[in-house]
C-alpha atoms as a PDB file:
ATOM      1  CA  UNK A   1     -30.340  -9.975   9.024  1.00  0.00           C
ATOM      2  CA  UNK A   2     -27.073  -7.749   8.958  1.00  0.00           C
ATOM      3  CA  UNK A   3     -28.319  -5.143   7.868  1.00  0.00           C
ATOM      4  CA  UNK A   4     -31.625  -4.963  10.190  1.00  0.00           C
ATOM      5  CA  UNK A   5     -28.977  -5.918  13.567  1.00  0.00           C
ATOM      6  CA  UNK A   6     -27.203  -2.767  12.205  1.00  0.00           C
ATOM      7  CA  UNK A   7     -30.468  -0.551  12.059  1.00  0.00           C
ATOM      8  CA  UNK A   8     -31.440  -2.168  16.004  1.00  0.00           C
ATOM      9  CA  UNK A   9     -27.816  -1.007  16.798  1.00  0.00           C
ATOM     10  CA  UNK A  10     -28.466   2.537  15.424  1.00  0.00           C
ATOM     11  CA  UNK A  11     -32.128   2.882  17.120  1.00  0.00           C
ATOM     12  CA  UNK A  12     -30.823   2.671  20.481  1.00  0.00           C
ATOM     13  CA  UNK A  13     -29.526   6.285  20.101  1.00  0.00           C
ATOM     14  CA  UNK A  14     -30.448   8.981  22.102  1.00  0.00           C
ATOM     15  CA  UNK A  15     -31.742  10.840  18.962  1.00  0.00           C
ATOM     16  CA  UNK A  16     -33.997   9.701  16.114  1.00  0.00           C
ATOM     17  CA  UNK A  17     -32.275   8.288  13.018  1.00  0.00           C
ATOM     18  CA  UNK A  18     -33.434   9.256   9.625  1.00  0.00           C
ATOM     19  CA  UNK A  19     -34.264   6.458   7.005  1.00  0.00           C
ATOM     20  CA  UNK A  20     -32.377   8.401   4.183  1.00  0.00           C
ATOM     21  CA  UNK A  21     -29.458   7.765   6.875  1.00  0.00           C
ATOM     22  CA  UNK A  22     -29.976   4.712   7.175  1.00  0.00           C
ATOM     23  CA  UNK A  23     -30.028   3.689   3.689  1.00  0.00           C
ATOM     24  CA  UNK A  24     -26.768   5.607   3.283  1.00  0.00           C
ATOM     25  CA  UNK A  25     -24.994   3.371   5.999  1.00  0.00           C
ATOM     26  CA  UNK A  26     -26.497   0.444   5.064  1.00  0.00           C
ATOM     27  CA  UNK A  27     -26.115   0.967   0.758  1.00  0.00           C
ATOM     28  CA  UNK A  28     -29.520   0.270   0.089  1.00  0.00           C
ATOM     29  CA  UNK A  29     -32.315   2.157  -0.912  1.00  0.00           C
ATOM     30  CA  UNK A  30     -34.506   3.965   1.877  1.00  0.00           C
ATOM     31  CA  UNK A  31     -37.857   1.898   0.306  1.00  0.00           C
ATOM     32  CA  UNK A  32     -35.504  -0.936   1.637  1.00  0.00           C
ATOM     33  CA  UNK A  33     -35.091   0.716   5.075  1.00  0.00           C
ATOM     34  CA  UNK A  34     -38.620   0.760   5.293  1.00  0.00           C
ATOM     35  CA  UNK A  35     -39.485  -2.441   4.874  1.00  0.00           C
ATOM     36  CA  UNK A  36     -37.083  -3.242   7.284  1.00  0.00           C
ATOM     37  CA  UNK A  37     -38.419  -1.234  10.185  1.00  0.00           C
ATOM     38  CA  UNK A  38     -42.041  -2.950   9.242  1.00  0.00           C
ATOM     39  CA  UNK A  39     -39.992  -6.566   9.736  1.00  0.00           C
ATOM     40  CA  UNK A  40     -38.755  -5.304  13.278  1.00  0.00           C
ATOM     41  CA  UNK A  41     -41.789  -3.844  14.388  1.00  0.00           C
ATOM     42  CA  UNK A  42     -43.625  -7.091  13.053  1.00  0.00           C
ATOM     43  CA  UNK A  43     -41.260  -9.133  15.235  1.00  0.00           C
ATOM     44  CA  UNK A  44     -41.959  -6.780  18.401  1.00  0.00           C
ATOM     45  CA  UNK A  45     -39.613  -4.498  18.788  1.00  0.00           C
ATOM     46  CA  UNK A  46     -41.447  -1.246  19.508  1.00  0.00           C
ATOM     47  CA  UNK A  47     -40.007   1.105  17.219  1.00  0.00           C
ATOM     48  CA  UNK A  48     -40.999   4.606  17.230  1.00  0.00           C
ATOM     49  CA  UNK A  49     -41.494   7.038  14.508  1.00  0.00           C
ATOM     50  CA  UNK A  50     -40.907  10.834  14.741  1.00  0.00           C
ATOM     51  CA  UNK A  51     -42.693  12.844  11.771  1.00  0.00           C
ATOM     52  CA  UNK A  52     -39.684  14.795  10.437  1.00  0.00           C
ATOM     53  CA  UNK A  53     -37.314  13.227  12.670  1.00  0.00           C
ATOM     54  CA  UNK A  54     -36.752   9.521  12.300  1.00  0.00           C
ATOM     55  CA  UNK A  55     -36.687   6.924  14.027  1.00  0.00           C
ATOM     56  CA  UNK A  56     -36.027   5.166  17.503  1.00  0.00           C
ATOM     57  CA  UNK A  57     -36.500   2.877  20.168  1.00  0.00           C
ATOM     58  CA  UNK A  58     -39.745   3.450  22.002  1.00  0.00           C
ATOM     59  CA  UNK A  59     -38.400   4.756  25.570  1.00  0.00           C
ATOM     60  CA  UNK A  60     -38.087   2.010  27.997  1.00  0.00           C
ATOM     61  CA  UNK A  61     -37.278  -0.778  25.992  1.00  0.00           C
ATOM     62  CA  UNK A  62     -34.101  -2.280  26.128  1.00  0.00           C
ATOM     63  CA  UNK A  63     -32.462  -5.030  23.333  1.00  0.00           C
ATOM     64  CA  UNK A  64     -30.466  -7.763  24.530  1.00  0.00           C
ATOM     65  CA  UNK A  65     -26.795  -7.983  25.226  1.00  0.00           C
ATOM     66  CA  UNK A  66     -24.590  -7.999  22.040  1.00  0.00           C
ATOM     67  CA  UNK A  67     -23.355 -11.140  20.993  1.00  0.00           C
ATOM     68  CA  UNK A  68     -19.940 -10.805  19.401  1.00  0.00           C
ATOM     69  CA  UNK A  69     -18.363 -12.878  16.611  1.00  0.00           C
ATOM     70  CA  UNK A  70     -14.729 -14.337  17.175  1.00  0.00           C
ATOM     71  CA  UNK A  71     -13.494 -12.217  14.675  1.00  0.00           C
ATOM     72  CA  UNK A  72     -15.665  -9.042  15.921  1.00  0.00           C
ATOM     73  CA  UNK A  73     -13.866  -9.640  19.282  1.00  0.00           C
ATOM     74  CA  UNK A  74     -10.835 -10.448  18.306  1.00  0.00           C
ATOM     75  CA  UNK A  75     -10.990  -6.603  16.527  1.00  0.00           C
ATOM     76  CA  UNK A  76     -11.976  -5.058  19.628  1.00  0.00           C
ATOM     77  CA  UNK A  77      -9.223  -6.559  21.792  1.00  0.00           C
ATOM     78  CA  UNK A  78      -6.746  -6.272  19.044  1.00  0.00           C
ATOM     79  CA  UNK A  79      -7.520  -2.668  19.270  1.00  0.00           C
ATOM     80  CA  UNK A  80      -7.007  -2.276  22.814  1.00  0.00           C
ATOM     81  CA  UNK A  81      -3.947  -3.839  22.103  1.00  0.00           C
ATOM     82  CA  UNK A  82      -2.421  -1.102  19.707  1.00  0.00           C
ATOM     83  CA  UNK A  83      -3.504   1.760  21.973  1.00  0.00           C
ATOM     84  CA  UNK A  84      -2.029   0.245  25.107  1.00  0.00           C
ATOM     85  CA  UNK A  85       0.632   2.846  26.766  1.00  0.00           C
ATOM     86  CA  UNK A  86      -0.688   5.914  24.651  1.00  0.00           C
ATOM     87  CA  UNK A  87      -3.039   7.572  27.134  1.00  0.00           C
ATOM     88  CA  UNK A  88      -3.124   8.552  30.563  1.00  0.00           C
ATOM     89  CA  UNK A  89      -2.857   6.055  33.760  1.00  0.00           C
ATOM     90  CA  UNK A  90      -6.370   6.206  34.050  1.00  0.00           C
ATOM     91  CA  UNK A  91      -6.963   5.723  30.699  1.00  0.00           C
ATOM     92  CA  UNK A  92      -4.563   2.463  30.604  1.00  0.00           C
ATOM     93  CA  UNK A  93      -7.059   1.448  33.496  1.00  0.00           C
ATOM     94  CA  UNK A  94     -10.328   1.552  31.672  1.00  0.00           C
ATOM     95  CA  UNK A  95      -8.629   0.029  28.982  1.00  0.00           C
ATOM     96  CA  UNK A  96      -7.647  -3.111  31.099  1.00  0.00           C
ATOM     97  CA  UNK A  97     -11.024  -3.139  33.006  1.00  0.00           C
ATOM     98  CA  UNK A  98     -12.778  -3.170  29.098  1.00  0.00           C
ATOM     99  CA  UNK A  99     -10.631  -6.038  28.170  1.00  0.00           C
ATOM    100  CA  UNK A 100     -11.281  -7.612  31.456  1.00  0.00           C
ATOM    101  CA  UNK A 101     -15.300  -7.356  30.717  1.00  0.00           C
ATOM    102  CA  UNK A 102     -15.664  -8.368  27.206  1.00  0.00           C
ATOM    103  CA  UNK A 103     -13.145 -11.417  27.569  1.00  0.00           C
ATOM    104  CA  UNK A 104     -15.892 -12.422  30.491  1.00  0.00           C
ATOM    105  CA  UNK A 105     -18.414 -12.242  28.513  1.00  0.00           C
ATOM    106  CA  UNK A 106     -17.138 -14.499  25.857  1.00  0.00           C
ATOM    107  CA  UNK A 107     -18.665 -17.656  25.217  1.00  0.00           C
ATOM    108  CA  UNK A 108     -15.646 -20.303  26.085  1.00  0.00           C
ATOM    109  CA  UNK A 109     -15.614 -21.414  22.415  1.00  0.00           C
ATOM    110  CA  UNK A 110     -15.709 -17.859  21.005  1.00  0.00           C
ATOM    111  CA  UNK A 111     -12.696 -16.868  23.387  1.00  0.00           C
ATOM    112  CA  UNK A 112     -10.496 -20.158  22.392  1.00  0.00           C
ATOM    113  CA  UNK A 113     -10.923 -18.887  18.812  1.00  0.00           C
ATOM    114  CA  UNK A 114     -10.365 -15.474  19.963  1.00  0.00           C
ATOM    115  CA  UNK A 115      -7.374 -16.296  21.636  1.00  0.00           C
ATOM    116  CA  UNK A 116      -5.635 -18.237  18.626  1.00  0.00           C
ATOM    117  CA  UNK A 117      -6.609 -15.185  16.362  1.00  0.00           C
ATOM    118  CA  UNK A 118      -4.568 -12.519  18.654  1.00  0.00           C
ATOM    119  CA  UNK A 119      -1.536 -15.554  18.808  1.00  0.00           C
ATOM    120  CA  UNK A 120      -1.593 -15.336  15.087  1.00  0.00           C
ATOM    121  CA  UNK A 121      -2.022 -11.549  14.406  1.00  0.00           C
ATOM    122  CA  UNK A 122       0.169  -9.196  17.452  1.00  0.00           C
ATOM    123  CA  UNK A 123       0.645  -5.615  17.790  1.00  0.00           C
ATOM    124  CA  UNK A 124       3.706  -4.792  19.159  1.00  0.00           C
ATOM    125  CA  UNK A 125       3.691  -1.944  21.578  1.00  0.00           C
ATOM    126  CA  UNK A 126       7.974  -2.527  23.103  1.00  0.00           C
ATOM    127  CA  UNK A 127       9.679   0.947  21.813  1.00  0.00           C
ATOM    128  CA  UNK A 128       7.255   3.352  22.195  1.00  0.00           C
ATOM    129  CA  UNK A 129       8.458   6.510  23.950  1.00  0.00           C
ATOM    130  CA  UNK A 130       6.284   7.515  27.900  1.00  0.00           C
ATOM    131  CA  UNK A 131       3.336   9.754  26.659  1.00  0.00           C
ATOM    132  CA  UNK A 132       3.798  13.341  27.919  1.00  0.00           C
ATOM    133  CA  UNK A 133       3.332  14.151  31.200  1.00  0.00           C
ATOM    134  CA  UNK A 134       1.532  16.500  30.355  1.00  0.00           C
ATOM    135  CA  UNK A 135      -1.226  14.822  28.470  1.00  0.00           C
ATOM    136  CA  UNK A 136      -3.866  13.989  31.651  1.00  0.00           C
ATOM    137  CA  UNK A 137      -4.139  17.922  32.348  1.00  0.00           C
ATOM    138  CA  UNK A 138      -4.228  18.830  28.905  1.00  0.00           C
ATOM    139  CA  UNK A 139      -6.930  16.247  27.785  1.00  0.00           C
ATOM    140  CA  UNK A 140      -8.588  17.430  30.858  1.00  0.00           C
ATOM    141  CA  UNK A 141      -8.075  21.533  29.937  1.00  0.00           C
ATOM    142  CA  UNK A 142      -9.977  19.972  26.374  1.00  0.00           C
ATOM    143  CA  UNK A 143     -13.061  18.731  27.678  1.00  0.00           C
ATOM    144  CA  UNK A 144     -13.583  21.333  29.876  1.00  0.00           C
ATOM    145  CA  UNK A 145     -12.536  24.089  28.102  1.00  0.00           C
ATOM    146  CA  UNK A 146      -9.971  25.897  30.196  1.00  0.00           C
ATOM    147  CA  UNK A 147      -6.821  27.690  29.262  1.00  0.00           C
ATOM    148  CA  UNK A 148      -3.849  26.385  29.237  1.00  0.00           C
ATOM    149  CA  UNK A 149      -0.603  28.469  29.504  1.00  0.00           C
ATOM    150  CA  UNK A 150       2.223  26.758  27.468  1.00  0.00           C
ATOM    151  CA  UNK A 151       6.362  26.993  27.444  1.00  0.00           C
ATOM    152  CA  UNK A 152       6.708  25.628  24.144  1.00  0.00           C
ATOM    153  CA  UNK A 153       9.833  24.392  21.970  1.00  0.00           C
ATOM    154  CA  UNK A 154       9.212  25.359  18.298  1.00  0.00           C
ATOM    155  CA  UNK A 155      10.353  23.074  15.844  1.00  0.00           C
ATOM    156  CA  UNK A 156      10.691  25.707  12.660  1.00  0.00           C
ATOM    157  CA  UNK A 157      12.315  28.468  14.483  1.00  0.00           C
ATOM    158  CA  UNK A 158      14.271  26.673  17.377  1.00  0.00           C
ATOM    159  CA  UNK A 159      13.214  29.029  20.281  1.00  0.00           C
ATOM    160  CA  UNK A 160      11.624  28.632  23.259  1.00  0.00           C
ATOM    161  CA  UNK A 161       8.429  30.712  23.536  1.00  0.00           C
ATOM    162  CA  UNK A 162       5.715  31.178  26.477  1.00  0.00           C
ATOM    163  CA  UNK A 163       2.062  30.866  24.850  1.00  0.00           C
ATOM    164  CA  UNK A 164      -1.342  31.180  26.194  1.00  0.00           C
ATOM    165  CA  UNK A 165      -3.991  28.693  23.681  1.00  0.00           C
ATOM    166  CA  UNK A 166      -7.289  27.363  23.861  1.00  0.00           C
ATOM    167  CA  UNK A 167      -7.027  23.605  23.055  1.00  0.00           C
ATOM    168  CA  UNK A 168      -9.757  22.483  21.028  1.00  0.00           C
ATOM    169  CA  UNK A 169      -8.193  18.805  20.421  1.00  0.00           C
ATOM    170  CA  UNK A 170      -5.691  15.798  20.960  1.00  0.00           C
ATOM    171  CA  UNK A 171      -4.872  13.539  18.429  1.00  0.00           C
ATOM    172  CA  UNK A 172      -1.810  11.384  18.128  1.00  0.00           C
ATOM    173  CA  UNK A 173      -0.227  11.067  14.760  1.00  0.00           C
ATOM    174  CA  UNK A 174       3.509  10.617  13.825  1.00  0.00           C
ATOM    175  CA  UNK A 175       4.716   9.156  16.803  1.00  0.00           C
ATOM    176  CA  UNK A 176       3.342  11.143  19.495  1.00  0.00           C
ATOM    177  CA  UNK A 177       0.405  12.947  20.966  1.00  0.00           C
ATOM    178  CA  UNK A 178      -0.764  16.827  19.099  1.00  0.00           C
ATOM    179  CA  UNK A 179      -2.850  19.646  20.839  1.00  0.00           C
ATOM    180  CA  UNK A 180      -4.487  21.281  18.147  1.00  0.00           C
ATOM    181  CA  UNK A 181      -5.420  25.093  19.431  1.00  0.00           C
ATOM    182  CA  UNK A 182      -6.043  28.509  19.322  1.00  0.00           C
ATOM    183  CA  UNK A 183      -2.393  30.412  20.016  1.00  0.00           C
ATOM    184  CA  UNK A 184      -3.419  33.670  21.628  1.00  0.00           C
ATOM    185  CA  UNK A 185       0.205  34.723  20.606  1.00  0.00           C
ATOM    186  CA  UNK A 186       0.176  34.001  16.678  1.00  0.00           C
ATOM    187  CA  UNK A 187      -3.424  35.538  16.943  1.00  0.00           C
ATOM    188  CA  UNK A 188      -4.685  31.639  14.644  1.00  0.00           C
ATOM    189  CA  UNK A 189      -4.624  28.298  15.367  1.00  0.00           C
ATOM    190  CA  UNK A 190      -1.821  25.805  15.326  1.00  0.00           C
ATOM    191  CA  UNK A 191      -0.723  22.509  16.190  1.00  0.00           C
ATOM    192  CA  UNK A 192       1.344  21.712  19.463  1.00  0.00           C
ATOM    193  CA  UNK A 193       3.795  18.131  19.444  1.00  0.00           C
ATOM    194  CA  UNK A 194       3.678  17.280  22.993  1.00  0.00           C
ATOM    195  CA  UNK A 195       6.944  15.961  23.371  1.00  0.00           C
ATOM    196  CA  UNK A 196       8.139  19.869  22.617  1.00  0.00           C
ATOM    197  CA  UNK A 197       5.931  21.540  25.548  1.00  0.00           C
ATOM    198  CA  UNK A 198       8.332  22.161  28.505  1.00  0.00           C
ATOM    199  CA  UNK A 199       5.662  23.022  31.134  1.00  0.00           C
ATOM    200  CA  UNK A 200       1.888  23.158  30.691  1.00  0.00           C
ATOM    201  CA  UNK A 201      -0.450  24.764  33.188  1.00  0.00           C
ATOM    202  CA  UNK A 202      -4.249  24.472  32.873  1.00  0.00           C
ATOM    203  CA  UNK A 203      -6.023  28.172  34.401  1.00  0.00           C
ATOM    204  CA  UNK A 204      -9.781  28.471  35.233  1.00  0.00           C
ATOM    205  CA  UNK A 205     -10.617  30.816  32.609  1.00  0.00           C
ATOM    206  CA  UNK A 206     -12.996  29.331  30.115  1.00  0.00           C
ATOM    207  CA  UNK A 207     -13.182  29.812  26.510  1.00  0.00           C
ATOM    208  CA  UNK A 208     -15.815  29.179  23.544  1.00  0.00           C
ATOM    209  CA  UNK A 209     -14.456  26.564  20.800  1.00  0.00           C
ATOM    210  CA  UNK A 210     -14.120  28.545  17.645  1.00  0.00           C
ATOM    211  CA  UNK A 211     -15.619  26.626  14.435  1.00  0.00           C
ATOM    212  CA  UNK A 212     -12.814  27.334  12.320  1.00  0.00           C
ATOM    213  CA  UNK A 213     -10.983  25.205  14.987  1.00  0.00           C
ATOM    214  CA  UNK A 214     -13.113  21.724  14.462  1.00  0.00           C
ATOM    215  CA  UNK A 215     -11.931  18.972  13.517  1.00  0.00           C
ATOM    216  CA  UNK A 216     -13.376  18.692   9.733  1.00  0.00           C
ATOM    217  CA  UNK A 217     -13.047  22.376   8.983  1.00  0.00           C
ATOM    218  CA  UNK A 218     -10.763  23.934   7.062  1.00  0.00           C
ATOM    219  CA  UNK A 219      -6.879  25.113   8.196  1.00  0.00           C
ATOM    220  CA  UNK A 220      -8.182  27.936  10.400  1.00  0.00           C
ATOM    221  CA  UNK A 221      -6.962  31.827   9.478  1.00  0.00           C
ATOM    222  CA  UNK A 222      -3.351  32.200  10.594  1.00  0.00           C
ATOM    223  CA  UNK A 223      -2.023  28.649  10.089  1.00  0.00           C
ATOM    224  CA  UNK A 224       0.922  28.956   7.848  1.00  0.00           C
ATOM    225  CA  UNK A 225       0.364  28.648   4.031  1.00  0.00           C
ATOM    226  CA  UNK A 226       2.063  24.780   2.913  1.00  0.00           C
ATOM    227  CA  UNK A 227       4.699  25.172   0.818  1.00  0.00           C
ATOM    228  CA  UNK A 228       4.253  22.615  -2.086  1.00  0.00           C
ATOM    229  CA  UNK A 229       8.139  21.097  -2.663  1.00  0.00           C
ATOM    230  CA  UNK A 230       8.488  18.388  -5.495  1.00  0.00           C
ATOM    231  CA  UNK A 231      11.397  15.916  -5.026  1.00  0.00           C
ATOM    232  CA  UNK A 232      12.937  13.332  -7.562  1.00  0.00           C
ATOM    233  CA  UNK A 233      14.136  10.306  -6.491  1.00  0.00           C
ATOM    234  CA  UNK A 234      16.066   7.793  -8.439  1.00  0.00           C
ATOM    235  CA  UNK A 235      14.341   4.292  -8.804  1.00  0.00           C
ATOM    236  CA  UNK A 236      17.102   2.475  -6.601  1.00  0.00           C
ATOM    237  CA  UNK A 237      15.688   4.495  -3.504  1.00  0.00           C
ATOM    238  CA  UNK A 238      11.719   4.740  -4.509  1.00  0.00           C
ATOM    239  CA  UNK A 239      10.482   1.649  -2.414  1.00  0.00           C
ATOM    240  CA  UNK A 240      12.217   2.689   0.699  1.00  0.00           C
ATOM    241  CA  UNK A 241      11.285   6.302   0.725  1.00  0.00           C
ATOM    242  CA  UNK A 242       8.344   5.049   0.185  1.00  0.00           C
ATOM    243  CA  UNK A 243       8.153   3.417   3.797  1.00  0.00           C
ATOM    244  CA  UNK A 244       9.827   6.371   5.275  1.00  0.00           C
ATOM    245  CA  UNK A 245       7.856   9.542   3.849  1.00  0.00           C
ATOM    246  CA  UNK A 246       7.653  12.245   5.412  1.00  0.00           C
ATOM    247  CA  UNK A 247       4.565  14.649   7.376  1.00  0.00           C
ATOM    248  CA  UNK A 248       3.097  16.751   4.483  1.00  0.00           C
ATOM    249  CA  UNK A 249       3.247  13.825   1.775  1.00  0.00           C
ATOM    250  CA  UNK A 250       0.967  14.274  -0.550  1.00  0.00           C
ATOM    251  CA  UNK A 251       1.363  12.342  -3.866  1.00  0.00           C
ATOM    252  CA  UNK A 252       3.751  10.308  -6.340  1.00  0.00           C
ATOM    253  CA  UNK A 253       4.324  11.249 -10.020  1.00  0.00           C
ATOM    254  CA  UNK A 254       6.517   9.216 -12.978  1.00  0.00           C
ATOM    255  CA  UNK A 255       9.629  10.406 -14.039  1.00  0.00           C
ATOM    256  CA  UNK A 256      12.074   9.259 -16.249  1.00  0.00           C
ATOM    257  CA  UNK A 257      13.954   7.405 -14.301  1.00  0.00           C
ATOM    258  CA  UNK A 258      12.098   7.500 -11.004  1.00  0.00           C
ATOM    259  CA  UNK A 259       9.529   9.114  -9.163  1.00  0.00           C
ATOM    260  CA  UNK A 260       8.531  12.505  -8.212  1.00  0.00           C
ATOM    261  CA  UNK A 261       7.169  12.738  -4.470  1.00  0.00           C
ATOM    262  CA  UNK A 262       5.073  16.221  -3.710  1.00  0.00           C
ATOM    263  CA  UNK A 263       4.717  17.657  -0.490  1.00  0.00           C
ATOM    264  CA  UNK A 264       2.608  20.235   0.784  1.00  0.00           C
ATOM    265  CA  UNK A 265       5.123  21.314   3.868  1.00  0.00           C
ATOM    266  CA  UNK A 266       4.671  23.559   6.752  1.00  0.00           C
ATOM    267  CA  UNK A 267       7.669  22.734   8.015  1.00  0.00           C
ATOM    268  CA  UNK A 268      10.809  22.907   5.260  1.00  0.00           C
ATOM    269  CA  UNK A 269      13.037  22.421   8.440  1.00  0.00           C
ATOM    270  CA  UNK A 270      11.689  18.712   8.964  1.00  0.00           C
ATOM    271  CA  UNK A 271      11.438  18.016   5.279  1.00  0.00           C
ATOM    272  CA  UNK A 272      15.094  19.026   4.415  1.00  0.00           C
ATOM    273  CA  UNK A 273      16.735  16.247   6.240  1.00  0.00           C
ATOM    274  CA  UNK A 274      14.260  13.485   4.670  1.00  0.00           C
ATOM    275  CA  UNK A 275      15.394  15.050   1.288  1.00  0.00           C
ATOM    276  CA  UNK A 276      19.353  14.351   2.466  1.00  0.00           C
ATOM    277  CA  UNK A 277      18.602  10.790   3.633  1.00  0.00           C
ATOM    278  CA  UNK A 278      18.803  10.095   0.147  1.00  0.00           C
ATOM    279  CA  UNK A 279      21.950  11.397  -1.087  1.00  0.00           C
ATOM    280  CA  UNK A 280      22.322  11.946  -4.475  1.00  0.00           C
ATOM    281  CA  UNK A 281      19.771   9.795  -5.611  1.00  0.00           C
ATOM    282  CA  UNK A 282      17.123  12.664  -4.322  1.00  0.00           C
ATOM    283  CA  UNK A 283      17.002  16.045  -6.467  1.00  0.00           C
ATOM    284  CA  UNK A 284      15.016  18.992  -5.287  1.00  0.00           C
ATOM    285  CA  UNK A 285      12.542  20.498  -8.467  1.00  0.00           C
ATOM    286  CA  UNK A 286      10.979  23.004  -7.064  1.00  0.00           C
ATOM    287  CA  UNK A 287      10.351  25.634  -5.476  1.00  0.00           C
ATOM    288  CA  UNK A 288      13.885  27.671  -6.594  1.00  0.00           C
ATOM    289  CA  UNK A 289      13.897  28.467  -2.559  1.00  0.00           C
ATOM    290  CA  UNK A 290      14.123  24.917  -1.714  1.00  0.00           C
ATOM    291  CA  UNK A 291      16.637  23.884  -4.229  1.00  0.00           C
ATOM    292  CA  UNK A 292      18.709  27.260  -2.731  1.00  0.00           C
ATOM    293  CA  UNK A 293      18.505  26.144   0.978  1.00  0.00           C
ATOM    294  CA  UNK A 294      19.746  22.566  -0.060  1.00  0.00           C
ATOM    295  CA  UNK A 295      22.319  23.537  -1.789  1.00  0.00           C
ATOM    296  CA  UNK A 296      23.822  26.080   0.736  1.00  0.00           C
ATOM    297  CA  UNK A 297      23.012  22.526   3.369  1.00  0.00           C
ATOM    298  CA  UNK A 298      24.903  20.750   1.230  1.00  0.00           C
ATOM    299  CA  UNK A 299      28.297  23.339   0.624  1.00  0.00           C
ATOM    300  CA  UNK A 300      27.677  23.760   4.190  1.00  0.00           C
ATOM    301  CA  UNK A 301      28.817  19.842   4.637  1.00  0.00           C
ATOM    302  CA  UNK A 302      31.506  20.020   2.426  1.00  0.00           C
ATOM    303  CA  UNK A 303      33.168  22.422   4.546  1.00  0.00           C
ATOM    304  CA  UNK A 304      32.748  20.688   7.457  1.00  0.00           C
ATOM    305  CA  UNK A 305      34.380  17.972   6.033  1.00  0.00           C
ATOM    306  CA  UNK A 306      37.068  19.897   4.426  1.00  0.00           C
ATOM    307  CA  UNK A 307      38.301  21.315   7.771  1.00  0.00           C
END
């Protein structure tokens, strides 16, 4: 019954679903799926068949509303919960209204056990920084694909530089909120931390996304080549590096005596002082360029504390 609720749930689509789809989602085999959509239609739900399509709900039917589980709910709410105070005003609206909606229509038994599941299991959202006030106008300049003219604060090269981009997407990761687009000034794309833009303004002129620029494609041309920088760590300090690694982690390796962490690293700048955290229970590998820039960091320090 779980799996034919799940196949009901992806018939009311706009667009036909395939069986081999189906069967995919569902981890059974598409004879399976078949049998299935007999069972529905033998119950009388009106499902319609498009040769070389798939399948969907003949138009004008409608299924009941959705009946959630305690535990289903609980999710939901739990999740609206961990994004509270990321997006815009509006967005922290909508969010309330949802919450507002599904909690009404919660049986009163379902939302008692709802209600002791979120008083056992909390998301804490005290600590988190404002989102940028720039984030309505840019998530705006993304879904209608305008131009947005940027005075940016580089992390890697410290300067502050006017750019010109077409913002493809927004994702927040590490902390804060990240316009992925296409710099007219680097001529590729590259990834903007909002908390560094000084002043964003959105302009009328439209652009065409680029597919080099979407979200499961590859880095697009122009993005700077990672850097892959291998870093022993003594076992004393493993478990809380661990906890604390660094953007551009990409593995652990044994060692003698601890671990190695890799990185592939964009930004050596960022990296360096996660490297220093450690002291001398952290030794650089490789590359020889790396190990050189640490150890001028660190005769740097020693002079500093000399004077």
């Amino acid at each position: 019954m779980d799996r034919r609720l799940l196949i009901l749930t992806r018939l009311r689509a706009e667009r036909p679903v395939r069986a081999l789809d189906l069967a995919e989602e569902c981890e059974c085999s598409v004879r399976t799926i078949y049998r299935d959509i007999d069972a529905l239609s033998y119950a009388g739900i009106p499902v319609a068949a498009a040769p070389g399509e798939g399948y969907r709900l003949a138009p004008g039917y409608h299924l009941p509303p959705i009946a959630f589980t305690a535990e289903e709910a609980a999710q939901l709410l739990r999740g609206t919960e961990f994004t509270a105070g990321l997006g815009t005003t509006d967005q922290d609206a909508a969010r309330h209204a949802a919450v507002t909606k599904l909690e009404a229509a919660l049986p009163p038994s379902t939302l008692a056990e709802v209600g002791l599941l979120r008083d056992r299991v909390r998301i804490e959202s005290a600590g988190r920084d404002e989102p940028s006030p720039w984030l309505a106008p840019l998530l705006q300049a993304v879904l209608d694909q305008h131009v947005v003219e940027l005075r940016y604060h580089a992390f890697g090269s410290d300067e502050l530089t006017h750019r010109t981009v077409e913002p493809h997407h927004l994702s927040y990761y590490a902390g804060d909120w990240h316009l992925r687009a296409h710099c007219r000034l680097r001529k590729g794309g590259r990834d903007f931390r909002l908390a560094r833009i000084q002043h964003a303004a959105v302009i009328p002129e439209h652009f065409d996304r680029r597919p080099a620029l979407e979200r499961d494609s590859p880095e697009p041309a122009g993005a700077p080549t990672p850097i892959e920088v291998r870093v022993w760590l003594d076992d004393s300090v493993v478990p809380w590096a661990r906890e604390q690694t660094e953007f551009g982690f990409s593995h652990e390796e044994p060692s003698e005596g601890g671990t190695v962490f890799v990185f592939n690293s964009r930004e050596l700048r960022r990296l360096l002082p996660w490297i220093l955290r450690w002291g001398a229970s952290a030794r650089v590998l490789t590359p020889p360029e790396v190990v050189a820039t640490l150890r001028d960091e660190v005769a740097a320090l020693l002079r500093a504390y000399d004077a």
